[in-house]
Each structure stands twice: as structure tokens, then as C-alpha cells.
Protein backbone atom coordinates (compact mmCIF):
# COMPACT_ATOMS: atom_id res chain seq x y z
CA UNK A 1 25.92 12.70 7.37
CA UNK A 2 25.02 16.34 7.14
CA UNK A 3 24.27 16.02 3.39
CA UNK A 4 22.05 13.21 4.11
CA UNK A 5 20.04 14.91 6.81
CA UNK A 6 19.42 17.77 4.84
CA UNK A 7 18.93 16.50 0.92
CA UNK A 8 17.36 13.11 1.91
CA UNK A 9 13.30 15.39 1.79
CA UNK A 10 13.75 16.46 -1.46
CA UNK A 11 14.19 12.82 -2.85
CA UNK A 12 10.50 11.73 -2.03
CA UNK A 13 7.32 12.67 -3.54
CA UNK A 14 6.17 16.26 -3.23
CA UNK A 15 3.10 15.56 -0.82
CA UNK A 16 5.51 13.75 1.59
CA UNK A 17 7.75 17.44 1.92
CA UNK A 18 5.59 19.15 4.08
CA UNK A 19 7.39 19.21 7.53
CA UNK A 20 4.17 20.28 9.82
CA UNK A 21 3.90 22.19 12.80
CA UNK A 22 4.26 20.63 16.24
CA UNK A 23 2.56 23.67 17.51
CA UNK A 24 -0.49 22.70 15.79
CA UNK A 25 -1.23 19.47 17.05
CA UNK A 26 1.20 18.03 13.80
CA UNK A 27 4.06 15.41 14.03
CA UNK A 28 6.52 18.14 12.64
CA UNK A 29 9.68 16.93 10.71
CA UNK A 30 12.47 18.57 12.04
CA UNK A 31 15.76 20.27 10.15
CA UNK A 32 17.38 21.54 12.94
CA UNK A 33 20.73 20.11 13.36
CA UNK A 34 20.33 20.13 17.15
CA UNK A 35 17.41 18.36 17.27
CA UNK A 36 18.78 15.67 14.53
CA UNK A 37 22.00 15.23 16.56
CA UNK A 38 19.71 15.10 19.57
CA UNK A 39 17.66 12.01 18.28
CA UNK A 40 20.35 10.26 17.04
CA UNK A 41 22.43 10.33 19.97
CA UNK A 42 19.30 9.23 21.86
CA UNK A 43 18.62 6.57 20.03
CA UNK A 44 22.65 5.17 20.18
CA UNK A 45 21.84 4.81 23.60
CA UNK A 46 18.67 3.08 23.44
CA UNK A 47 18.63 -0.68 23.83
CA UNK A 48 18.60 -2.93 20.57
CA UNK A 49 15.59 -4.21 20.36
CA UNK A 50 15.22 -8.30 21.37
CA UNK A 51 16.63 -10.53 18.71
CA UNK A 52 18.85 -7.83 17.11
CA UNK A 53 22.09 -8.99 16.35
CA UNK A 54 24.88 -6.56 15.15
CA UNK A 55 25.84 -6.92 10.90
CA UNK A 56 26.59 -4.36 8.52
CA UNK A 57 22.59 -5.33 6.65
CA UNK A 58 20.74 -3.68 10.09
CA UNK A 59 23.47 -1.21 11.36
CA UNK A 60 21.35 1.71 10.57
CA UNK A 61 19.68 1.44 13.78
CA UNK A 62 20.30 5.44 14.89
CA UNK A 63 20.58 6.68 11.30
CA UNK A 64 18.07 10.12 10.05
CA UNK A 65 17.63 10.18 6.65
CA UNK A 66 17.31 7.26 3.83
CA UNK A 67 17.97 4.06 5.85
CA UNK A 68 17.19 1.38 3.19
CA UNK A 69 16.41 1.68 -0.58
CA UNK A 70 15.79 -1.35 -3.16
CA UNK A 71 13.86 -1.61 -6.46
CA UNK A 72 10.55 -1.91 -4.61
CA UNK A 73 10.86 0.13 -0.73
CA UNK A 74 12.12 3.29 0.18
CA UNK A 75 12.68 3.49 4.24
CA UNK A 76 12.83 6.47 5.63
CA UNK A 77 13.27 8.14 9.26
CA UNK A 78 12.36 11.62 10.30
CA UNK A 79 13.73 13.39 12.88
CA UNK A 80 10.68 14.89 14.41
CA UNK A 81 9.08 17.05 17.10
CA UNK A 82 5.49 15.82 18.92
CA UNK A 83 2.97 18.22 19.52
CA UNK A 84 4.15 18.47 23.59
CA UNK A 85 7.64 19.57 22.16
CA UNK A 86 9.50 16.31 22.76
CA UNK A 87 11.87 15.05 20.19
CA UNK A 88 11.88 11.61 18.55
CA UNK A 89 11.41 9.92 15.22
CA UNK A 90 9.27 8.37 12.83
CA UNK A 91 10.02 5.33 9.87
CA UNK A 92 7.84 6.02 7.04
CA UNK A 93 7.87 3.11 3.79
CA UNK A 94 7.32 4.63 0.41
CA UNK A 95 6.59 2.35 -2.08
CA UNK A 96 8.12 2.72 -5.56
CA UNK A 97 4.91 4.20 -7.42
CA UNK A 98 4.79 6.29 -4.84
CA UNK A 99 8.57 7.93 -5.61
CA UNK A 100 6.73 7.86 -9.64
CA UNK A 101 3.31 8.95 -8.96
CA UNK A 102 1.75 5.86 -10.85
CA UNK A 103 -0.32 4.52 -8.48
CA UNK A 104 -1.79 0.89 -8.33
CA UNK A 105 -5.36 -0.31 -9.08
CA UNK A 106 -7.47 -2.64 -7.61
CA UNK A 107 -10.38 -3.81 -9.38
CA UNK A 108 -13.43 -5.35 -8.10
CA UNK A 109 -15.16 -7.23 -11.05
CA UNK A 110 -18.81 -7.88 -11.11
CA UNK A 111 -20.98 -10.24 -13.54
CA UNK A 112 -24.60 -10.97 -13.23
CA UNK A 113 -24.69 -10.33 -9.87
CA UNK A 114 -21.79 -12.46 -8.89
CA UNK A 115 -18.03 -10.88 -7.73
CA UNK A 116 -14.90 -12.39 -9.06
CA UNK A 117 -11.90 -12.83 -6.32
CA UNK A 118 -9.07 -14.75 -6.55
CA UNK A 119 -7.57 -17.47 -4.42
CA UNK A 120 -3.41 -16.31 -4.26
CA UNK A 121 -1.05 -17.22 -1.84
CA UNK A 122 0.95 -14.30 -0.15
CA UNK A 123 4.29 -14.49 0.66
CA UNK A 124 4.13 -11.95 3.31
CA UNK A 125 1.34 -13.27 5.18
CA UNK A 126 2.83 -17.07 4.06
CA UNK A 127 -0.93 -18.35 3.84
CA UNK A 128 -3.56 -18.28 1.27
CA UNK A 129 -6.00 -15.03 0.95
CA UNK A 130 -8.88 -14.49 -1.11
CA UNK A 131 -8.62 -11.21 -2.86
CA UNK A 132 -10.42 -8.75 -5.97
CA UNK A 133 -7.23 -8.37 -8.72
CA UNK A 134 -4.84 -5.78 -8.12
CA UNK A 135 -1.50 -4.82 -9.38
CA UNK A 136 1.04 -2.04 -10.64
CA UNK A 137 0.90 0.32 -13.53
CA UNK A 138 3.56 0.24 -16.48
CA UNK A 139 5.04 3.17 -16.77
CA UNK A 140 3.53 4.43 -20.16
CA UNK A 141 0.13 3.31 -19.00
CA UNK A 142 -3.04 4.68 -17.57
CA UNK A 143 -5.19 3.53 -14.79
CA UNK A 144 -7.74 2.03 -16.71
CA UNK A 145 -5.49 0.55 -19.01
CA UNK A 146 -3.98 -0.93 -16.05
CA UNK A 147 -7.39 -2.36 -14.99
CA UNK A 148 -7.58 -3.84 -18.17
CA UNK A 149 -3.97 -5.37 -18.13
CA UNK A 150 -4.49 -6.62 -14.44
CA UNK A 151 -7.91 -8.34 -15.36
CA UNK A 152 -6.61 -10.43 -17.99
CA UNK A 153 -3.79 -11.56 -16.00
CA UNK A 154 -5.80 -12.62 -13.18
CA UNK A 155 -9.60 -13.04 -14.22
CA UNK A 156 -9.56 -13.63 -18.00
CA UNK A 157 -11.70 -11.31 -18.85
CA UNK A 158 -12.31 -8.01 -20.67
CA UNK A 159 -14.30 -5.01 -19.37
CA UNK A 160 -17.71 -3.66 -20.36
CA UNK A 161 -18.12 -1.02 -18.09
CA UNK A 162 -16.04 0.69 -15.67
CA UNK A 163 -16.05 2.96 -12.32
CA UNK A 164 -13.34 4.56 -10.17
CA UNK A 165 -14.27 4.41 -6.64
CA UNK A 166 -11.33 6.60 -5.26
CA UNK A 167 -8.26 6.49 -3.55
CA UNK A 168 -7.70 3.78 -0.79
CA UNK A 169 -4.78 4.37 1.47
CA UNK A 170 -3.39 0.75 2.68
CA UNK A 171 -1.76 1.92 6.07
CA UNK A 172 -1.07 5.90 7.00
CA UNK A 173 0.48 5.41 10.11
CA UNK A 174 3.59 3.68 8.04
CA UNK A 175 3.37 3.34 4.51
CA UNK A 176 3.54 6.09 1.56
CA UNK A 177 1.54 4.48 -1.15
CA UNK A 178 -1.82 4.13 -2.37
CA UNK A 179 -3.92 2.45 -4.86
CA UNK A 180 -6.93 3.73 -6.89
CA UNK A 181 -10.26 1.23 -6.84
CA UNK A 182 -12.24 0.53 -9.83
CA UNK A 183 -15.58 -1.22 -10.04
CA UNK A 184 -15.86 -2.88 -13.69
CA UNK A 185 -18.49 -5.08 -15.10
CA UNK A 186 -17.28 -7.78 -17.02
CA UNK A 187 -17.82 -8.90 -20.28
CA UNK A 188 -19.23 -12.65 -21.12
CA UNK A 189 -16.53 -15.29 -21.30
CA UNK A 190 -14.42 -18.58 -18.91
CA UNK A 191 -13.15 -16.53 -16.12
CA UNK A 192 -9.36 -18.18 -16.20
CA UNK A 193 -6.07 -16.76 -15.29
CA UNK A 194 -2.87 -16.13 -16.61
CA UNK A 195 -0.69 -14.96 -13.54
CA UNK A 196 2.66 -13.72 -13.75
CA UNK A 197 5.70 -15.98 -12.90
CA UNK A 198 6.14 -14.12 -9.00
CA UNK A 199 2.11 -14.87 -8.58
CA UNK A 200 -0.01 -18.02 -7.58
CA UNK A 201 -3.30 -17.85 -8.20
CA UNK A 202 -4.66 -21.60 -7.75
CA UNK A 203 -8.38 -20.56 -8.50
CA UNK A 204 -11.22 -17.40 -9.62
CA UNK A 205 -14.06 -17.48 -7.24
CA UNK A 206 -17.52 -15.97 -8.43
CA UNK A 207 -19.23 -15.13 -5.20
CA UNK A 208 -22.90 -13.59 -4.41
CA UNK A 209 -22.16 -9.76 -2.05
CA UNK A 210 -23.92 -12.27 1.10
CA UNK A 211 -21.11 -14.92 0.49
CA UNK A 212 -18.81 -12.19 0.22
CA UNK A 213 -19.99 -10.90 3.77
CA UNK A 214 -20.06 -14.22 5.06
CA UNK A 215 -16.13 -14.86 4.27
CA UNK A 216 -15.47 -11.57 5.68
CA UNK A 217 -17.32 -12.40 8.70
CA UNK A 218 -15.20 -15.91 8.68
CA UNK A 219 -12.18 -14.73 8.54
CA UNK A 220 -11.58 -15.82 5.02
CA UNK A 221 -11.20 -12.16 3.77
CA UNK A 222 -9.16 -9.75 5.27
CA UNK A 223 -6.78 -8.05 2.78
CA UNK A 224 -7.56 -4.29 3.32
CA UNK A 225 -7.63 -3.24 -0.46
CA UNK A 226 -10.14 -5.79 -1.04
CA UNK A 227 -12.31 -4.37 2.37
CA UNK A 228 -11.88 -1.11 1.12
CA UNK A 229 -12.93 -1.21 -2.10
CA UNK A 230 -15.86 -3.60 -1.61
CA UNK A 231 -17.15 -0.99 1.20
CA UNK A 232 -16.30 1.78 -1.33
CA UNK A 233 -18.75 0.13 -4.05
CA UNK A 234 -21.40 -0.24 -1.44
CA UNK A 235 -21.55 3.32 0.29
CA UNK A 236 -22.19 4.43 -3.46
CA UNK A 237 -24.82 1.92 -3.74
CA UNK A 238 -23.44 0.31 -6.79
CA UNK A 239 -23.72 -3.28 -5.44
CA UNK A 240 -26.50 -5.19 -3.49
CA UNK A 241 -26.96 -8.52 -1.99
CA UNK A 242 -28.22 -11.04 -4.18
């Protein structure tokens, strides 16, 4: 256990090894035996939450350190101080590229005025969202190469200009893991896709910015890559309603 709680920081990224200062107002992660022992005999005596039931998959309940690892999630929880000086802790999710440092993209493709999303069905949210393309990097390959790569998977077509737009951050209160937004102009050509076998994309929708706001407005779009980067685009002025 000791080895855990004390070699378990040095397997994630380097910008997640910072431990912070609780005197300064931070959420400081906390090496001190004492306080480790501490949380986790706190949190052996807390109540399970409702609906847990006892097997050896979720038995990690009290654990500090590495609680869960598989080819896509590392789960991780801190021992930690709050700024008042009380103990606790804190479950941060790194995603794999995160543990690499090769960061997503997602694109948001533009032709003649018109923005291409796609129609996919999410597992997660078990429904069917409409999205701009976005996926992993290969390891050998660049961000713009991934662009490329992701765009002919899921629009069909090839790039004639692109743009980064920056970093977007999908949720900092729990996951480690980030994606980098590109605006690209498309070439000519029959926007049709070629998912991979774990996607469904049923159809490519070429929408004006106002229908765009309109199926925001709805309801109809509400993945927060695809917010981001469409809000990212217009505080640079580099789309307009049509």
C-alpha cells in the first residue's frame, strides 16, 4: 500500500504532478502518510453509496492511489488537503493520450458557407447527437495529419485550408484530457463517410452558422467539443451567419 501511495504521482503526465498549496487557496495533494491513513480510514467508515453492492470489480471504495486502469481510463484518487485545512479526496480520469501527450482533434469543417456535422449515436449518452468530427491521434502522427485522417473517416473529404483554434478542455473538475480544435475549409467533392467499425455515423449534415444556433438552441446540439470549438471559431471572427 505504501508503495502505491507514494509512486502512484510519478506514473501520470508531468502537468498533473504538481501537488498545490492548501494555504493558497489550492486543492493540495497530500504525501503525508498521516493524512493518507487519515482519509482512508475515513472513508472505510463512510456509508456505501445507494445501489453499491460488495464484489471484488468495485472494492476499491477507500483505496489512494491508482484505483482502476484499462486500455482507454486511468482513475485516480488523491489524498488531499482543502484550503480550510480539512482532509479528503479527489477522483481525477486521465484519458490515455493524456498518459502519451498526443492529444485529440476536433475539426469543424466549413464549405461555402455551410458547416459539416455528423449524425452518430453515442454509447455513453445511448441517444443520437449531432457533432463536428473528432477523434484520436496515431501514435507516429501529427495533429493536422490527424485532422486529415479523421475527415476522411467521417466527412469524405480532403482539406484546403486549415486553422488551430486552441486547446478545449472537456471537463476540469474530473477529467485529465484535452483535445486541440481545428477550423478547415474543405475541398470540393460528395461529403460521405467511412466510419470505423466501433462508430455509427447514419448521416453528414451541411448546416448554415443560424441553423447551427437554432439546433443548439433546440437542444439538438450539446456535445461540449462541438460548443467549444464552434464558439472558438466565432470569438476569432472566422465564421458568420449566412
Amino acid at each position: 500500500m505504501e508503495s502505491n501511495f507514494s509512486n502512484y504521482l510519478y506514473y501520470l503526465p508531468n502537468q498533473s504532478h504538481p501537488l498545490g498549496s492548501h494555504k493558497l487557496g489550492e486543492i493540495e495533494i497530500s504525501t503525508d502518510p498521516e493524512v493518507i491513513s487519515s482519509v482512508v480510514n475515513s472513508r472505510k467508515s463512510k456509508q456505501r453509496p445507494q445501489g453499491y453492492q460488495s464484489n471484488p470489480l468495485n472494492d476499491r471504495f477507500e483505496d489512494i492511489g491508482i484505483v482502476f486502469e484499462d486500455e482507454y481510463l486511468l482513475v485516480v484518487r488523491d489524498a488531499v488537503v482543502f484550503r480550510n485545512g480539512k482532509v479528503g479526496s479527489y477522483l481525477r480520469i486521465l484519458e490515455r493520450p493524456a498518459l502519451t501527450g498526443k492529444a485529440g482533434v476536433v475539426i469543424l469543417p466549413i464549405r461555402d458557407g455551410l458547416i459539416y456535422l455528423n449524425k452518430i449515436f453515442r454509447h455513453t449518452t445511448r441517444q443520437w447527437e449531432i457533432e463536428l468530427p473528432r477523434g484520436y491521434r496515431e501514435e507516429n502522427n501529427s495533429l493536422e495529419e490527424a485532422v486529415e485522417i479523421e475527415l476522411l473517416q467521417e466527412v469524405g473529404l480532403k482539406i484546403e485550408s486549415i486553422c488551430n483554434l486552441g486547446e478545449i478542455q472537456s471537463n476540469t473538475g474530473l477529467l485529465v484530457g484535452s483535445v486541440q480544435a481545428y477550423l478547415v475549409n474543405l475541398l470540393p467533392g460528395k461529403a460521405q463517410s467511412a466510419p470505423e467499425d466501433g462508430e455509427s455515423i447514419s448521416d453528414t449534415l451541411a448546416l448554415t452558422l443560424n441553423e447551427v444556433n437554432q439546433k443548439i438552441i433546440n437542444g439538438e446540439i450539446r456535445d461540449g467539443f462541438t460548443l467549444s470549438a464552434l464558439y472558438l471559431a466565432q470569438a476569432r471572427n472566422l465564421i458568420k451567419n449566412y
